[in-house]
PDB file of N, CA and C in Angstrom:
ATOM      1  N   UNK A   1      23.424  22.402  12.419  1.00  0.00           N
ATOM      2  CA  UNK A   1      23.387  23.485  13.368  1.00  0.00           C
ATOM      3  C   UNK A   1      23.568  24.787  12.609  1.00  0.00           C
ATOM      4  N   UNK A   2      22.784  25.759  13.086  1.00  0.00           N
ATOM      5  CA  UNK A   2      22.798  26.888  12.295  1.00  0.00           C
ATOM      6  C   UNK A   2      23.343  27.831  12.844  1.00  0.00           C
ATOM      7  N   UNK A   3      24.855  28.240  12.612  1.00  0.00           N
ATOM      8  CA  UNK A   3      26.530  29.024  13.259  1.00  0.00           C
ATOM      9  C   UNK A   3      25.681  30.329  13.315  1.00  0.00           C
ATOM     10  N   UNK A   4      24.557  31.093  12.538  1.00  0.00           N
ATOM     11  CA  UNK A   4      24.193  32.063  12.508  1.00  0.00           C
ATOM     12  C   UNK A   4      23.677  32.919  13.763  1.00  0.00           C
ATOM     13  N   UNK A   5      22.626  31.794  14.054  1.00  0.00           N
ATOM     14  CA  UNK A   5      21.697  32.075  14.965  1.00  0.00           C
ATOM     15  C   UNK A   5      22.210  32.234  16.277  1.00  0.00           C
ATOM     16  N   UNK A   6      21.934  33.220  17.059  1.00  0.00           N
ATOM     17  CA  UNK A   6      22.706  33.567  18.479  1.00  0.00           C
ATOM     18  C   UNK A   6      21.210  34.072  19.278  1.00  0.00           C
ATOM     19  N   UNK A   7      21.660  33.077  20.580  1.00  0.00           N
ATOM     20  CA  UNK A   7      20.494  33.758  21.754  1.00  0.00           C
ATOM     21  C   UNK A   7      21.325  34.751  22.928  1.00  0.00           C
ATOM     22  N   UNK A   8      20.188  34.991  23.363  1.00  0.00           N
ATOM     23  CA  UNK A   8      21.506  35.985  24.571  1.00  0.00           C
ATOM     24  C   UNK A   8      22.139  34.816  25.356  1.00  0.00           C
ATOM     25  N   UNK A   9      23.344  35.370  25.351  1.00  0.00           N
ATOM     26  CA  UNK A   9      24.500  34.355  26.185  1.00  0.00           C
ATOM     27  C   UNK A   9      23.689  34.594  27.374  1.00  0.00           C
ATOM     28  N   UNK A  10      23.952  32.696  28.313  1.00  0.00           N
ATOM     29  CA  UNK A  10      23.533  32.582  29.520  1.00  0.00           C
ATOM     30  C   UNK A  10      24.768  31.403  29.893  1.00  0.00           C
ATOM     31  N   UNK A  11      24.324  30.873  30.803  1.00  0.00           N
ATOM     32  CA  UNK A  11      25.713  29.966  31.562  1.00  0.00           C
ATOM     33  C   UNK A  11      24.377  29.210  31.555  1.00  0.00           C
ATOM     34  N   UNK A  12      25.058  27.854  31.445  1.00  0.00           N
ATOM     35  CA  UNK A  12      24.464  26.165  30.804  1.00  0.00           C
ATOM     36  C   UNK A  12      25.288  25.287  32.022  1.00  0.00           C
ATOM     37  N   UNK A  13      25.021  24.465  32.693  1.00  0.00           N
ATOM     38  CA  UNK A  13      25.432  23.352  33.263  1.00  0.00           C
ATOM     39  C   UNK A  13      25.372  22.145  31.915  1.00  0.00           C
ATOM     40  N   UNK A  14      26.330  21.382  31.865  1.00  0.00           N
ATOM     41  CA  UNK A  14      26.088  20.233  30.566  1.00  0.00           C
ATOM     42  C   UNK A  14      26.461  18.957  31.781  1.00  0.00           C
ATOM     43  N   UNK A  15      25.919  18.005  31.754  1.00  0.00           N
ATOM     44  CA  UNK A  15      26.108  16.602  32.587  1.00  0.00           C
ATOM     45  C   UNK A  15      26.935  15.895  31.524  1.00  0.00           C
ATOM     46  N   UNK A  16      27.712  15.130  31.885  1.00  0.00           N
ATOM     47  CA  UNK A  16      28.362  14.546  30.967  1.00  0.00           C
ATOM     48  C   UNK A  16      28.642  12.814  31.722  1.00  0.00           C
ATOM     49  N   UNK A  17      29.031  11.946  30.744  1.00  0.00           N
ATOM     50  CA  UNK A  17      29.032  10.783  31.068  1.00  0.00           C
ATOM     51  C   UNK A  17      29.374   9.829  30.352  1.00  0.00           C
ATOM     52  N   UNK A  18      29.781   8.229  30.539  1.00  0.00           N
ATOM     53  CA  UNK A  18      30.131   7.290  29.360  1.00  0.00           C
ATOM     54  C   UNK A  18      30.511   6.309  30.511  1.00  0.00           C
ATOM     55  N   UNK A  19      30.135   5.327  29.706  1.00  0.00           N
ATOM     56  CA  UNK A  19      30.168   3.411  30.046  1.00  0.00           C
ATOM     57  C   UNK A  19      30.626   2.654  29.568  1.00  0.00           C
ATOM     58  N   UNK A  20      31.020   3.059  28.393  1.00  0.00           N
ATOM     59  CA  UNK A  20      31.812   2.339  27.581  1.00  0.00           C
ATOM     60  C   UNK A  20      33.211   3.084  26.757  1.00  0.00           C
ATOM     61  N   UNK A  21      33.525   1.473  26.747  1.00  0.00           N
ATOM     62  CA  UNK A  21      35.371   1.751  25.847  1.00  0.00           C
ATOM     63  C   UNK A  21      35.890   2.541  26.960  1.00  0.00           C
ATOM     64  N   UNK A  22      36.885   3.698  26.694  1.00  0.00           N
ATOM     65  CA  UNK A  22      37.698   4.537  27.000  1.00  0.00           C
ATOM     66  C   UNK A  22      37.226   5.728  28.066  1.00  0.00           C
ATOM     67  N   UNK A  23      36.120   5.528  29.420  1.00  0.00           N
ATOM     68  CA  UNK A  23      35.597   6.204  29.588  1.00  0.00           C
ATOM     69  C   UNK A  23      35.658   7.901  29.718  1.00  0.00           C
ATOM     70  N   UNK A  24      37.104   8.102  30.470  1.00  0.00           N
ATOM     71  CA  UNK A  24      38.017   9.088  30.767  1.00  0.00           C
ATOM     72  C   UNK A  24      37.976  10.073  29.167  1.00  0.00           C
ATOM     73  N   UNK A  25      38.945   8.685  28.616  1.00  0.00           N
ATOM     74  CA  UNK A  25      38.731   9.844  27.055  1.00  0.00           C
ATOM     75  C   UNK A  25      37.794  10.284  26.597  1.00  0.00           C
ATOM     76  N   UNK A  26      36.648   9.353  26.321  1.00  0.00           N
ATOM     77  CA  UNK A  26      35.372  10.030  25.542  1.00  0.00           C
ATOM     78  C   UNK A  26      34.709  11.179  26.717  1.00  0.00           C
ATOM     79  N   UNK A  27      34.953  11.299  27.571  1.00  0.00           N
ATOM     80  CA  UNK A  27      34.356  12.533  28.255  1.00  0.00           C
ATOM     81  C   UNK A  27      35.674  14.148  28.138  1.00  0.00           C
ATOM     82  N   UNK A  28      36.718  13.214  28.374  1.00  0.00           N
ATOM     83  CA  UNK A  28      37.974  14.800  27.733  1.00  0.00           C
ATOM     84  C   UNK A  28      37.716  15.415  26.728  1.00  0.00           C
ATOM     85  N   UNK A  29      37.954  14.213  25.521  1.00  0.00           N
ATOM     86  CA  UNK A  29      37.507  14.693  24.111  1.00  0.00           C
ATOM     87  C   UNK A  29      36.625  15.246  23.869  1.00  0.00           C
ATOM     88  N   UNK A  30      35.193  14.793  24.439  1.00  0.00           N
ATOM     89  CA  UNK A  30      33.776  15.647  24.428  1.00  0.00           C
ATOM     90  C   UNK A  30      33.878  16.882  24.859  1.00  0.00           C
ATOM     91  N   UNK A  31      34.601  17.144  25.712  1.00  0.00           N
ATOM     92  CA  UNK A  31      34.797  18.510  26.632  1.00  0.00           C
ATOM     93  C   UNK A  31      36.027  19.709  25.233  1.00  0.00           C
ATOM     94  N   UNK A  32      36.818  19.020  24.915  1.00  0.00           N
ATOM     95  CA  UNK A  32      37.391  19.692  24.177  1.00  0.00           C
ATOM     96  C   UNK A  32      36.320  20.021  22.468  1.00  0.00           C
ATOM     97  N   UNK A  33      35.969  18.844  22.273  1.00  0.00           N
ATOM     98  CA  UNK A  33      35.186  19.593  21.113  1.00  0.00           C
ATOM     99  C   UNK A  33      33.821  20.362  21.488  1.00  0.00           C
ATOM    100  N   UNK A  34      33.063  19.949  22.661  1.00  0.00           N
ATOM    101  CA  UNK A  34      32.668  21.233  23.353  1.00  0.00           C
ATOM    102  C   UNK A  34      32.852  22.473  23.274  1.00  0.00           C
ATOM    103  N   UNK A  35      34.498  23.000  23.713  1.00  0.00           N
ATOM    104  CA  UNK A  35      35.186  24.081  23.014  1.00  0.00           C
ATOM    105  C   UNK A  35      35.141  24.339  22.137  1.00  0.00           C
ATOM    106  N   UNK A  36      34.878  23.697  21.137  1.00  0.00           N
ATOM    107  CA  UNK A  36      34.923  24.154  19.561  1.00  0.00           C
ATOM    108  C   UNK A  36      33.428  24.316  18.836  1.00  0.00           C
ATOM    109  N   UNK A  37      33.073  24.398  19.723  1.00  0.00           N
ATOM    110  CA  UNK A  37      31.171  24.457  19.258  1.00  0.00           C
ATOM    111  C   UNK A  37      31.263  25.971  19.257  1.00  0.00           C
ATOM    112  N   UNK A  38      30.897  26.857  18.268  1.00  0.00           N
ATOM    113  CA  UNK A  38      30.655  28.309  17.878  1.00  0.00           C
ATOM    114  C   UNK A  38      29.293  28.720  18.454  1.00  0.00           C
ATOM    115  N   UNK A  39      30.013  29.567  19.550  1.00  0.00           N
ATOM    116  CA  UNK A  39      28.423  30.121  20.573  1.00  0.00           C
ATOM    117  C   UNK A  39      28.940  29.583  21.986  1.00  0.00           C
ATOM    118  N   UNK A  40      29.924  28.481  22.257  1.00  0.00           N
ATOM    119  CA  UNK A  40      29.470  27.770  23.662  1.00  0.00           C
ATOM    120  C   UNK A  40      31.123  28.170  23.806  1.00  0.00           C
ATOM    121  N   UNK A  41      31.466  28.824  25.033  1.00  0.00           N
ATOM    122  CA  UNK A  41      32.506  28.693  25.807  1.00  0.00           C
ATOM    123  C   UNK A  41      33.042  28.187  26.938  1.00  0.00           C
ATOM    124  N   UNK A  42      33.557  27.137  27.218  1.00  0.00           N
ATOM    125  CA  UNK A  42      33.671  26.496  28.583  1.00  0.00           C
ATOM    126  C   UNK A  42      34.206  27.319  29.583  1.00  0.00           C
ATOM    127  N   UNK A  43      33.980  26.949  30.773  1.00  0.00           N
ATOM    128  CA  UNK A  43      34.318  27.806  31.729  1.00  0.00           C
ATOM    129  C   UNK A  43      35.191  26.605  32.958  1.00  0.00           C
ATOM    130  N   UNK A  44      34.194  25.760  33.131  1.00  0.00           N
ATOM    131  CA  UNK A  44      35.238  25.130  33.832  1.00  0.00           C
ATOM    132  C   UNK A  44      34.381  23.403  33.934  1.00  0.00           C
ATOM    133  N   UNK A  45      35.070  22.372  34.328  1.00  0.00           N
ATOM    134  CA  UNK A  45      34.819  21.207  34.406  1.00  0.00           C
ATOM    135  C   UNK A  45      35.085  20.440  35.824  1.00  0.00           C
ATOM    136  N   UNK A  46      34.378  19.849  36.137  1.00  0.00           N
ATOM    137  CA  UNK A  46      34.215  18.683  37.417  1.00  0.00           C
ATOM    138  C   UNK A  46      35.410  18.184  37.395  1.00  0.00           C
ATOM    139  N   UNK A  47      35.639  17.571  38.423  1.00  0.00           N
ATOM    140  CA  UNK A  47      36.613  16.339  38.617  1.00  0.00           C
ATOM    141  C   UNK A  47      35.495  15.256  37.902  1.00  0.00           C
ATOM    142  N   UNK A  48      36.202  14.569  37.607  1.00  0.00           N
ATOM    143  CA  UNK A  48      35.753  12.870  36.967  1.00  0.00           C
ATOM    144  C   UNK A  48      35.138  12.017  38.732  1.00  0.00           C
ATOM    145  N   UNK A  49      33.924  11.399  38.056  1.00  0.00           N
ATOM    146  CA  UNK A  49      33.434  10.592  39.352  1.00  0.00           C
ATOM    147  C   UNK A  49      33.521   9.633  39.047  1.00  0.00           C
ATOM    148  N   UNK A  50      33.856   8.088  39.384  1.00  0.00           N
ATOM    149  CA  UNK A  50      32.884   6.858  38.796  1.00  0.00           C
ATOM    150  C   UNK A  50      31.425   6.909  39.793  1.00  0.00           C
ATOM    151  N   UNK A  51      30.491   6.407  38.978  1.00  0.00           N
ATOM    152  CA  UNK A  51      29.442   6.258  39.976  1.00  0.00           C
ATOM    153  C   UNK A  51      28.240   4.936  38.792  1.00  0.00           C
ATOM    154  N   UNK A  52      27.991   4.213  39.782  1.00  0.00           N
ATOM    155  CA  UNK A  52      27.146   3.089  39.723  1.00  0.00           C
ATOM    156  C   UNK A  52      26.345   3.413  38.803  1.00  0.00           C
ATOM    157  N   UNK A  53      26.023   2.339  37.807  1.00  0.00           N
ATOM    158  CA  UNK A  53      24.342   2.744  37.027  1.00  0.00           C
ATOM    159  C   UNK A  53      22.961   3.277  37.576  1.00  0.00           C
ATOM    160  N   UNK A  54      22.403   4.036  37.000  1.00  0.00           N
ATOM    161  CA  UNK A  54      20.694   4.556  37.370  1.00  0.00           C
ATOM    162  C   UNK A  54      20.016   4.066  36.237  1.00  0.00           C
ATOM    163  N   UNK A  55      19.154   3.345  36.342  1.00  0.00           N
ATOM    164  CA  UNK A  55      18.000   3.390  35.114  1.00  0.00           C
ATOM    165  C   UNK A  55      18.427   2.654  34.620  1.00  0.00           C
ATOM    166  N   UNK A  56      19.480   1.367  33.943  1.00  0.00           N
ATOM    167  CA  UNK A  56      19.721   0.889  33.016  1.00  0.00           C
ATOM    168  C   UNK A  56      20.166  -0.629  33.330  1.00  0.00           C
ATOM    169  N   UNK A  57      19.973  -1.298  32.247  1.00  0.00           N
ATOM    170  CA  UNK A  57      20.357  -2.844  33.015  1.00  0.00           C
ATOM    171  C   UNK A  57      22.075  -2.542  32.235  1.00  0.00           C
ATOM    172  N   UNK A  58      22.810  -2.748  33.459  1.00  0.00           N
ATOM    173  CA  UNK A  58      24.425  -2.539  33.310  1.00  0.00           C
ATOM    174  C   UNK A  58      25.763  -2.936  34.127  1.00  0.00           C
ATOM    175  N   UNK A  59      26.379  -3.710  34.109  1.00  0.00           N
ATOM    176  CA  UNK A  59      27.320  -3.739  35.141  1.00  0.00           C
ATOM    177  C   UNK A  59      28.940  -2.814  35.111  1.00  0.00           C
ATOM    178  N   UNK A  60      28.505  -2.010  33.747  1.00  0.00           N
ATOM    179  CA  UNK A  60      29.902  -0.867  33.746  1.00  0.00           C
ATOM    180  C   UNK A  60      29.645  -0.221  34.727  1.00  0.00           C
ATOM    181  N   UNK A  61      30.397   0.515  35.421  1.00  0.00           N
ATOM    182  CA  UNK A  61      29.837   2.003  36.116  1.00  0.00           C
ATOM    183  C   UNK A  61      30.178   2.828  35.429  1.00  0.00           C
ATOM    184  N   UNK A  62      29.785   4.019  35.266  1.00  0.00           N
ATOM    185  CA  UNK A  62      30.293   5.524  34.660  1.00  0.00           C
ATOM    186  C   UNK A  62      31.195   5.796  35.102  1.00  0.00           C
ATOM    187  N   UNK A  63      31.307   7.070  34.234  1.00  0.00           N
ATOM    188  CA  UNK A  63      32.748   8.002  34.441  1.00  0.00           C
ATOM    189  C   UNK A  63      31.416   9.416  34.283  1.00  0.00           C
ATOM    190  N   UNK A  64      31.360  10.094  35.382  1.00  0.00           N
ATOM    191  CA  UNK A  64      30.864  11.258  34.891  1.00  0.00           C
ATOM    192  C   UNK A  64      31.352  12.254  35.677  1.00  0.00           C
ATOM    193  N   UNK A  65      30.820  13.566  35.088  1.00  0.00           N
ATOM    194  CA  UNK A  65      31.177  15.310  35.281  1.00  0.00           C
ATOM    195  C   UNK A  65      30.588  16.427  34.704  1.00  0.00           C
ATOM    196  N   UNK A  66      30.578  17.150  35.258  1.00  0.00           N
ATOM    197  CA  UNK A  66      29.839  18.698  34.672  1.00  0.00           C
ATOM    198  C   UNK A  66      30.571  19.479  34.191  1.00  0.00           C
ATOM    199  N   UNK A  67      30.334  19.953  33.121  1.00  0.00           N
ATOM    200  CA  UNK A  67      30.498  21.447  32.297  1.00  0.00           C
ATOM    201  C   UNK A  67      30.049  22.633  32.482  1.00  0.00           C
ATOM    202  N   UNK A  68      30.400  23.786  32.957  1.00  0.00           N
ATOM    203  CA  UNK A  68      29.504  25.023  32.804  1.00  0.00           C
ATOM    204  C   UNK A  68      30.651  25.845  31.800  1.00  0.00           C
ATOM    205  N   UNK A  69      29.493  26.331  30.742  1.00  0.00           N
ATOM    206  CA  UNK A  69      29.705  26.907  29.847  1.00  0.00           C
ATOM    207  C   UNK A  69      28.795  28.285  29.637  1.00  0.00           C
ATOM    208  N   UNK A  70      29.167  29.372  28.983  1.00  0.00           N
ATOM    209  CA  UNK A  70      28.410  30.466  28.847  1.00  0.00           C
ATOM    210  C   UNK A  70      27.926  29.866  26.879  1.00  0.00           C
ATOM    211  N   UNK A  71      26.907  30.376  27.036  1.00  0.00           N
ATOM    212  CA  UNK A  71      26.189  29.767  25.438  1.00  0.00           C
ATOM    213  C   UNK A  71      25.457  30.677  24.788  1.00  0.00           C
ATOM    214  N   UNK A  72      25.713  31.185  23.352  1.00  0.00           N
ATOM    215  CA  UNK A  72      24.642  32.451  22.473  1.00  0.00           C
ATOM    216  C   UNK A  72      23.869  31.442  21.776  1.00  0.00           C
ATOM    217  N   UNK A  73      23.914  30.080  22.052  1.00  0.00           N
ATOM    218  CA  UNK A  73      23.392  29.403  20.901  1.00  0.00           C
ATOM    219  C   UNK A  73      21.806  29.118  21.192  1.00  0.00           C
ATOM    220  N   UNK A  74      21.069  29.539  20.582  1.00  0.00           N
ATOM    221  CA  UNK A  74      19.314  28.451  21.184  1.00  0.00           C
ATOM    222  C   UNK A  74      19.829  26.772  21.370  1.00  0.00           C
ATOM    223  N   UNK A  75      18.796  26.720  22.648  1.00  0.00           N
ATOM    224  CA  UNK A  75      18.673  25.700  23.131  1.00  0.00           C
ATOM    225  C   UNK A  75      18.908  24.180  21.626  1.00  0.00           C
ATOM    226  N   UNK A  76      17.854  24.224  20.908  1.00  0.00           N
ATOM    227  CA  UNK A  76      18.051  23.226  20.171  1.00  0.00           C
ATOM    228  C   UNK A  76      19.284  23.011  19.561  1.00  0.00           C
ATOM    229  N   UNK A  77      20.187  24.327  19.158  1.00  0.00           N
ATOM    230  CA  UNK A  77      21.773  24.261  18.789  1.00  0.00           C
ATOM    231  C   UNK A  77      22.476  23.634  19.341  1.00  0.00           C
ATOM    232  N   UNK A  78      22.143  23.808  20.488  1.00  0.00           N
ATOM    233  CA  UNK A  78      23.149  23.683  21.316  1.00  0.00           C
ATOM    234  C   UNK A  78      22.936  21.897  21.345  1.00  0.00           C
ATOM    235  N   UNK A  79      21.959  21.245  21.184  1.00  0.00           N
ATOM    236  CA  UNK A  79      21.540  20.011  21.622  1.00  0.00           C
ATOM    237  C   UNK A  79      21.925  19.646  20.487  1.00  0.00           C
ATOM    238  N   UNK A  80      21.505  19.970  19.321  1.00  0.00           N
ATOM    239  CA  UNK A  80      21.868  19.666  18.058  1.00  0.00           C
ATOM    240  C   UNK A  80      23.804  19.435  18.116  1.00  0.00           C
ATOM    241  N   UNK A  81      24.626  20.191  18.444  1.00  0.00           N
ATOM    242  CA  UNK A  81      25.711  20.092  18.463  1.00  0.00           C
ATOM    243  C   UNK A  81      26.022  18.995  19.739  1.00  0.00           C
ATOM    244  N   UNK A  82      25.511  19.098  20.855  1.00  0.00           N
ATOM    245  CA  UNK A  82      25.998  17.334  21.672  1.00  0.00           C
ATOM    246  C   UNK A  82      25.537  16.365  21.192  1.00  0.00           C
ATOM    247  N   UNK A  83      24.742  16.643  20.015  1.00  0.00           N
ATOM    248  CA  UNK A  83      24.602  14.553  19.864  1.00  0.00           C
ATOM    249  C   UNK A  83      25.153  14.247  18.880  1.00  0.00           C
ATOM    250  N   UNK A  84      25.989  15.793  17.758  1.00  0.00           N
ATOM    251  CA  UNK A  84      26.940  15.565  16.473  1.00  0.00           C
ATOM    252  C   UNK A  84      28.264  14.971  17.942  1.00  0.00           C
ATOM    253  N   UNK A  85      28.410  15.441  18.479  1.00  0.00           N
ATOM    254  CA  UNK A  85      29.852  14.944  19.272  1.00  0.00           C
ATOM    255  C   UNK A  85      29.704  13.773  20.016  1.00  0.00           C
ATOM    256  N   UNK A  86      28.623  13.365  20.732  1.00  0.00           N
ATOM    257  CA  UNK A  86      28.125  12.079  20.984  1.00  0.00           C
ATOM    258  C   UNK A  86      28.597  10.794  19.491  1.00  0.00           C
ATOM    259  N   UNK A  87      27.808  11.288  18.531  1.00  0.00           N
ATOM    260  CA  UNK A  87      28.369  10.558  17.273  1.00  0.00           C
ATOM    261  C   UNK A  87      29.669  10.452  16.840  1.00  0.00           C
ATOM    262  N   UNK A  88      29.923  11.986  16.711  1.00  0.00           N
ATOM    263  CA  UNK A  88      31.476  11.863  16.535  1.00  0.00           C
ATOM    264  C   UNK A  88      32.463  10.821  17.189  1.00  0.00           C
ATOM    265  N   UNK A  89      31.633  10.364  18.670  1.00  0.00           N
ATOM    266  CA  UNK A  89      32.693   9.491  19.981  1.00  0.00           C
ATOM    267  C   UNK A  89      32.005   8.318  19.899  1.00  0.00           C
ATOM    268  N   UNK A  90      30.827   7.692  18.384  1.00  0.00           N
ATOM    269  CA  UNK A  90      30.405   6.470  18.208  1.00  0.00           C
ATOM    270  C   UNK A  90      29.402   6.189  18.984  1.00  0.00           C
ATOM    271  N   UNK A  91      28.830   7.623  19.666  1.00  0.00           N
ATOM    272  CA  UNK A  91      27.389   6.662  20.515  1.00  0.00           C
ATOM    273  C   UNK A  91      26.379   6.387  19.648  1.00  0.00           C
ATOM    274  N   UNK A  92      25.583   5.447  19.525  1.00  0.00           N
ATOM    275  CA  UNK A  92      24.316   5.144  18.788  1.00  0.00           C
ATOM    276  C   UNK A  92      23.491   5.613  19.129  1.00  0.00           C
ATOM    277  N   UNK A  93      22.646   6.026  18.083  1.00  0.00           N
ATOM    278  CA  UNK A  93      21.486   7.157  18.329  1.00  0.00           C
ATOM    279  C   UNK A  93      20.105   5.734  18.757  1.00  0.00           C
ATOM    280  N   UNK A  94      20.524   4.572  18.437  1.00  0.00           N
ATOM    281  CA  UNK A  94      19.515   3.770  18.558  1.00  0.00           C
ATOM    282  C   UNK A  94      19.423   3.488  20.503  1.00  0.00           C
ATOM    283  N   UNK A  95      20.721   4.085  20.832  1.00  0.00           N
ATOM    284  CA  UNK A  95      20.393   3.528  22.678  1.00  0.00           C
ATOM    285  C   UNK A  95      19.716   4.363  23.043  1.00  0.00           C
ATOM    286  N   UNK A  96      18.327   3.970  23.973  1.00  0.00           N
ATOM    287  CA  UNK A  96      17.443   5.247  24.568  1.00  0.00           C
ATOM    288  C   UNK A  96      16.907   3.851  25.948  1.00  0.00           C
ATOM    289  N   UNK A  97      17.924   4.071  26.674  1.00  0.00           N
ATOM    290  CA  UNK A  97      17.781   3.038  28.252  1.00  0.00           C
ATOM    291  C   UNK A  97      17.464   4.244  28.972  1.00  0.00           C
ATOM    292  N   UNK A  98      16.488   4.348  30.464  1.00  0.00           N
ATOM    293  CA  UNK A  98      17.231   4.942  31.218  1.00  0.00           C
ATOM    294  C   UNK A  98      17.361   6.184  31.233  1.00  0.00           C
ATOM    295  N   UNK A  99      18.327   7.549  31.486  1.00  0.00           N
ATOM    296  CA  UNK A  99      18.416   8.555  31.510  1.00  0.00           C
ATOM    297  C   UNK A  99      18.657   9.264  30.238  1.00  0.00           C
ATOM    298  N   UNK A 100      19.456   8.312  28.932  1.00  0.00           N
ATOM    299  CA  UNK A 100      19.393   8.223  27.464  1.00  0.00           C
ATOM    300  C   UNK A 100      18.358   8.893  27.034  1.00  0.00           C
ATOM    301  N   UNK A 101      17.253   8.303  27.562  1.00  0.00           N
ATOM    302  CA  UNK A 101      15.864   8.303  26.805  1.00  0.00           C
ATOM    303  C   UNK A 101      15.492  10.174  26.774  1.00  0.00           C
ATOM    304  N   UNK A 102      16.236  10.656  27.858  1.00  0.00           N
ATOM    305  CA  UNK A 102      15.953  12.376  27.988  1.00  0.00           C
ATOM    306  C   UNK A 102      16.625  12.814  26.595  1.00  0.00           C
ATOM    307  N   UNK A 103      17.205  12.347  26.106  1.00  0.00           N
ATOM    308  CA  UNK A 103      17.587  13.387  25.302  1.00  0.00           C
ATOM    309  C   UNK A 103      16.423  13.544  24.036  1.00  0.00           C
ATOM    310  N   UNK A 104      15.585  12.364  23.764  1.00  0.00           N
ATOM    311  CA  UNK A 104      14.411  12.388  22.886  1.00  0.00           C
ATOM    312  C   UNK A 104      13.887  13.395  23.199  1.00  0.00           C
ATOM    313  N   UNK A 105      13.854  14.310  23.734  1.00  0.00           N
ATOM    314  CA  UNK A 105      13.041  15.498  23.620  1.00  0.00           C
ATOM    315  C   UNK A 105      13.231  16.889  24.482  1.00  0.00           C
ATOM    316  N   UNK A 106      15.154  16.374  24.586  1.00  0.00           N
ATOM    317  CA  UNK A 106      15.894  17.941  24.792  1.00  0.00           C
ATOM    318  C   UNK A 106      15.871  17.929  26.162  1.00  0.00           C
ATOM    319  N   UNK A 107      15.628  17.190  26.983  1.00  0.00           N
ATOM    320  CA  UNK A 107      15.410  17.632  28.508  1.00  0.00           C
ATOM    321  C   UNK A 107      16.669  17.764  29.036  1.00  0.00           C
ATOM    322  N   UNK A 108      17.666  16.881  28.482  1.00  0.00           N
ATOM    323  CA  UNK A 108      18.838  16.772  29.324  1.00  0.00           C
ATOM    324  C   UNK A 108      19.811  17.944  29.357  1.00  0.00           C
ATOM    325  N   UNK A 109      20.050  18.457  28.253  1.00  0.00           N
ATOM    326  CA  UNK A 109      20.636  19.864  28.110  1.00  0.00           C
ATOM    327  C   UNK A 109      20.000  20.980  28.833  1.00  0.00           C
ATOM    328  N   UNK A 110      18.910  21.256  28.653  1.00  0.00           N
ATOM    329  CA  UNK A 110      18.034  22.434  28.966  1.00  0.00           C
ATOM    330  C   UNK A 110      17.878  22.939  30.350  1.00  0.00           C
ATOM    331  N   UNK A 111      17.495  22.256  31.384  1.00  0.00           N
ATOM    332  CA  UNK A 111      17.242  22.260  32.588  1.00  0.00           C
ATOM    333  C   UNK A 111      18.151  23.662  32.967  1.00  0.00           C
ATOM    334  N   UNK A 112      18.993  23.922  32.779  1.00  0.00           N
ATOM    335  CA  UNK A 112      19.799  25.060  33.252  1.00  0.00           C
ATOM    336  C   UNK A 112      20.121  26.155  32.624  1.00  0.00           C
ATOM    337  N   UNK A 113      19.327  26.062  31.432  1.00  0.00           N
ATOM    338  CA  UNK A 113      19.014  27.575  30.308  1.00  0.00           C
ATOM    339  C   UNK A 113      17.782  27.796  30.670  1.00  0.00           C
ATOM    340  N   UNK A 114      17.007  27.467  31.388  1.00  0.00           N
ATOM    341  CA  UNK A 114      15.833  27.678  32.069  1.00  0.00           C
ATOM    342  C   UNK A 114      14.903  27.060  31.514  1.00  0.00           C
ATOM    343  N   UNK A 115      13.346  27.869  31.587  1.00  0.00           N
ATOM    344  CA  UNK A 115      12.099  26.962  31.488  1.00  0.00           C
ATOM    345  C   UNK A 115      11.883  26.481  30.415  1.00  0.00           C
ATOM    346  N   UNK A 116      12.743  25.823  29.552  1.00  0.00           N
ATOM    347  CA  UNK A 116      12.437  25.112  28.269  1.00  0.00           C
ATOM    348  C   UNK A 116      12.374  23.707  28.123  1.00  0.00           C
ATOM    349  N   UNK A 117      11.788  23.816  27.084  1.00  0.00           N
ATOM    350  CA  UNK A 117      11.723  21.531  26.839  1.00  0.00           C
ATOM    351  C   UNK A 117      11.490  21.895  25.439  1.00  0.00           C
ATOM    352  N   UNK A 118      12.768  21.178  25.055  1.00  0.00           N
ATOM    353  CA  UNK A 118      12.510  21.301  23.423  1.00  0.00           C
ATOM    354  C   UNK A 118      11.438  20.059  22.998  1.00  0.00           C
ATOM    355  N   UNK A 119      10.641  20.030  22.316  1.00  0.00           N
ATOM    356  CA  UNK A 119       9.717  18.682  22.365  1.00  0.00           C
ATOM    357  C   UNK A 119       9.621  18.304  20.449  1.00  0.00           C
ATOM    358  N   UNK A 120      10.367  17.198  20.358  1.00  0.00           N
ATOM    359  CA  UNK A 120      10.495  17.256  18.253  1.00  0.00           C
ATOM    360  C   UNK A 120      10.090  16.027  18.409  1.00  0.00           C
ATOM    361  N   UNK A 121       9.380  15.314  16.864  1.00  0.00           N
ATOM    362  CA  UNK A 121       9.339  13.741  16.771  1.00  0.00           C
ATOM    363  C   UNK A 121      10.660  13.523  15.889  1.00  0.00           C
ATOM    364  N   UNK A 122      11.443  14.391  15.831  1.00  0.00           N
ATOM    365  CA  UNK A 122      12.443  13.652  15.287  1.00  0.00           C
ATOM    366  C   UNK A 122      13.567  12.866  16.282  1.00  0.00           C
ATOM    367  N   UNK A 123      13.087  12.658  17.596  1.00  0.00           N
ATOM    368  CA  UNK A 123      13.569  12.190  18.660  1.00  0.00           C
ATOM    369  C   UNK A 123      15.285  11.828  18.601  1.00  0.00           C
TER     370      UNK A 123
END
């Protein structure tokens, strides 16, 4: 991620979520190193939901919640920095089930920095 580069700050909705292990934690922790992403400031966070699988063959249910954050970072930074913290919390870059599969080409972040779709083959 390149700390340099700054877009004009806008406010970002981030979806957040997890099925496995520790669900609660890996979405706190995500939220706190969230905070520590240079460019992205949190503003405030959801209550925690459980809610049933979409898209995926699964019998965990989630733990999910929203983030709105104000962000100077371009879109790809910003994506670039949730899937270093995704890793950081051990998700495999090899799972693409389901709603997963959005992040191959930036959709999942973006939707709320407006009309963008980041589109890379480095999926």
């Amino acid at each position: 991620m390149n700390a340099g580069r700054r877009a004009p700050e806008t406010t970002v909705v981030l979806s957040l979520g997890s099925n496995l292990g520790a669900r609660e934690e890996h979405i706190l922790a995500g939220v706190s190193m969230l905070g520590r992403v240079g460019g992205l400031r949190i503003l405030a966070l959801s209550s925690l939901y459980e809610t049933s699988p979409v898209g995926i063959s699964t019998d965990r249910s989630f733990i999910n919640a929203a983030c709105i954050a104000r962000c100077a970072l371009p879109a790809r930074d910003l994506l670039a920095g949730c899937r270093e913290i995704e890793r950081g919390r051990g998700r495999s870059a090899g799972l693409r089930q389901g709603w997963a599969g959005c992040w191959a080409d930036g959709r999942k972040s973006c939707p709320c920095m407006g009309p963008c779709v980041l589109r890379s083959s480095r999926g």
